[in-house]
C-alpha atoms as a PDB file:
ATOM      1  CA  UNK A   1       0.000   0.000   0.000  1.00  0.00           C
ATOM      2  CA  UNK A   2       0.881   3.978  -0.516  1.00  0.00           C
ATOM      3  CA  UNK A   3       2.296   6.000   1.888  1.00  0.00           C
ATOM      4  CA  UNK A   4      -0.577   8.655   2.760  1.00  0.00           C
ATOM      5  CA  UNK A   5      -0.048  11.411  -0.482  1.00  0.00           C
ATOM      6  CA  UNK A   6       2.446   9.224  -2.509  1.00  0.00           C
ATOM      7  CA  UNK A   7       0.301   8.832  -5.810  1.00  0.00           C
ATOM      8  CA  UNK A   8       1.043   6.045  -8.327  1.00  0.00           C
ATOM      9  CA  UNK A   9       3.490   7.403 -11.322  1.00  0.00           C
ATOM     10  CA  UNK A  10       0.702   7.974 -13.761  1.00  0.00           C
ATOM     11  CA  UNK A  11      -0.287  11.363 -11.656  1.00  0.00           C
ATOM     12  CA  UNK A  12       3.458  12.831 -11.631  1.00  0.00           C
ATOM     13  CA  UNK A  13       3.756  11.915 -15.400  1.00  0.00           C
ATOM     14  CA  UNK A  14       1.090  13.983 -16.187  1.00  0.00           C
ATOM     15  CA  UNK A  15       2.411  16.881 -14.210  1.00  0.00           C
ATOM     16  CA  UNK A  16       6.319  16.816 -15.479  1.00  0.00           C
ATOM     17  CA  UNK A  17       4.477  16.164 -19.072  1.00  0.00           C
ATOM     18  CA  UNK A  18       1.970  19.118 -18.456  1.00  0.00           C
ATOM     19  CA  UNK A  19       5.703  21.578 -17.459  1.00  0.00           C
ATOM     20  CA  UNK A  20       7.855  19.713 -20.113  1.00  0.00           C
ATOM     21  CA  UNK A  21       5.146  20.940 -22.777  1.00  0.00           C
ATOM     22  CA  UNK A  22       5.189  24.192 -21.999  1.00  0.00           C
ATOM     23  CA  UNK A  23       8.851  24.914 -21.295  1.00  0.00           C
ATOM     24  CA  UNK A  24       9.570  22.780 -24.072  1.00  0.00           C
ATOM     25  CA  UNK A  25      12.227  21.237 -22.066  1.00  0.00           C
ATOM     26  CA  UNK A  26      12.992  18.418 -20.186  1.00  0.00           C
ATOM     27  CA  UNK A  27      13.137  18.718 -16.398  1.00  0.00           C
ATOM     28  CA  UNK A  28      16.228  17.685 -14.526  1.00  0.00           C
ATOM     29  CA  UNK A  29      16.108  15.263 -11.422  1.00  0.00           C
ATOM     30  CA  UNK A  30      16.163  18.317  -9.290  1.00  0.00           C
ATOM     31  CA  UNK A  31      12.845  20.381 -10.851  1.00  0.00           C
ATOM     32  CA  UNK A  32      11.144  16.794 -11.138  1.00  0.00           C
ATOM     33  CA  UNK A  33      11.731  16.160  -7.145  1.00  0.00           C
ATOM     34  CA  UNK A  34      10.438  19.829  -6.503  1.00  0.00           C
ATOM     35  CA  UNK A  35       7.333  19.071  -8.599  1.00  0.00           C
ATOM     36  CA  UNK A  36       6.338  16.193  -7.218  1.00  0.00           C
ATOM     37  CA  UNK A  37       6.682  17.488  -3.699  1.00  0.00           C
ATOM     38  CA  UNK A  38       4.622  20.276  -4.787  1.00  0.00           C
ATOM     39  CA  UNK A  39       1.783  17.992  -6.183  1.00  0.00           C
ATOM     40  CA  UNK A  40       1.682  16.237  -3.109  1.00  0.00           C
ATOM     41  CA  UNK A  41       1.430  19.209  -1.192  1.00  0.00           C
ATOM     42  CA  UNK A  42      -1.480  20.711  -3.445  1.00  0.00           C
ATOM     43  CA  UNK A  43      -2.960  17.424  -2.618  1.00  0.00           C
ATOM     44  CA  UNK A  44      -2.386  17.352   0.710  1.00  0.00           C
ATOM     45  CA  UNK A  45      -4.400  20.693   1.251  1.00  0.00           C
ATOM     46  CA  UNK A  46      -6.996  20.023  -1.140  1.00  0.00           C
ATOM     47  CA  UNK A  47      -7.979  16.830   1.282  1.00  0.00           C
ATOM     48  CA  UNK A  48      -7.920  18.991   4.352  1.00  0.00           C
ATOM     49  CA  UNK A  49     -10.418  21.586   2.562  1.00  0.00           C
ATOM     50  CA  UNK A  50     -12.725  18.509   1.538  1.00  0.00           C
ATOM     51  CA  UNK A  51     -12.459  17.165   5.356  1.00  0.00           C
ATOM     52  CA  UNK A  52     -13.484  20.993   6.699  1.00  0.00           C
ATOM     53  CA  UNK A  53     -16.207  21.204   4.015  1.00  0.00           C
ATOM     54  CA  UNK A  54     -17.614  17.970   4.786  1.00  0.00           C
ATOM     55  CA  UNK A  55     -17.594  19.059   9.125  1.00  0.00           C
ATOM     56  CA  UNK A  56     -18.695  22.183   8.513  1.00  0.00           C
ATOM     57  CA  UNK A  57     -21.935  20.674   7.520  1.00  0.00           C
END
């Protein structure tokens, strides 16, 4: 099983895909780690919204 916010490699793909596109570049090892900890982080807080939303009720 996943670690809590560790997403199978489909979901980064699309992201360094989505960056590579429009830089028209590849990213290095360091600008792939840095998106992928951002992902998970965007992630991360869009759970913790869901979880307040679904209290708040």
């Amino acid at each position: 099983m996943n670690e809590p916010f560790e997403y199978p490699d489909i979901f980064y793909n699309e992201v360094i895909f989505y960056l590579e596109t429009k830089w028209n570049r590849r990213l290095n090892d360091h600008e792939r780690h840095v998106l992928i900890e951002g992902y998970r982080f965007g992630r991360m807080i869009e759970a913790e919204n869901e979880i307040q939303i679904m209290f708040a009720k």
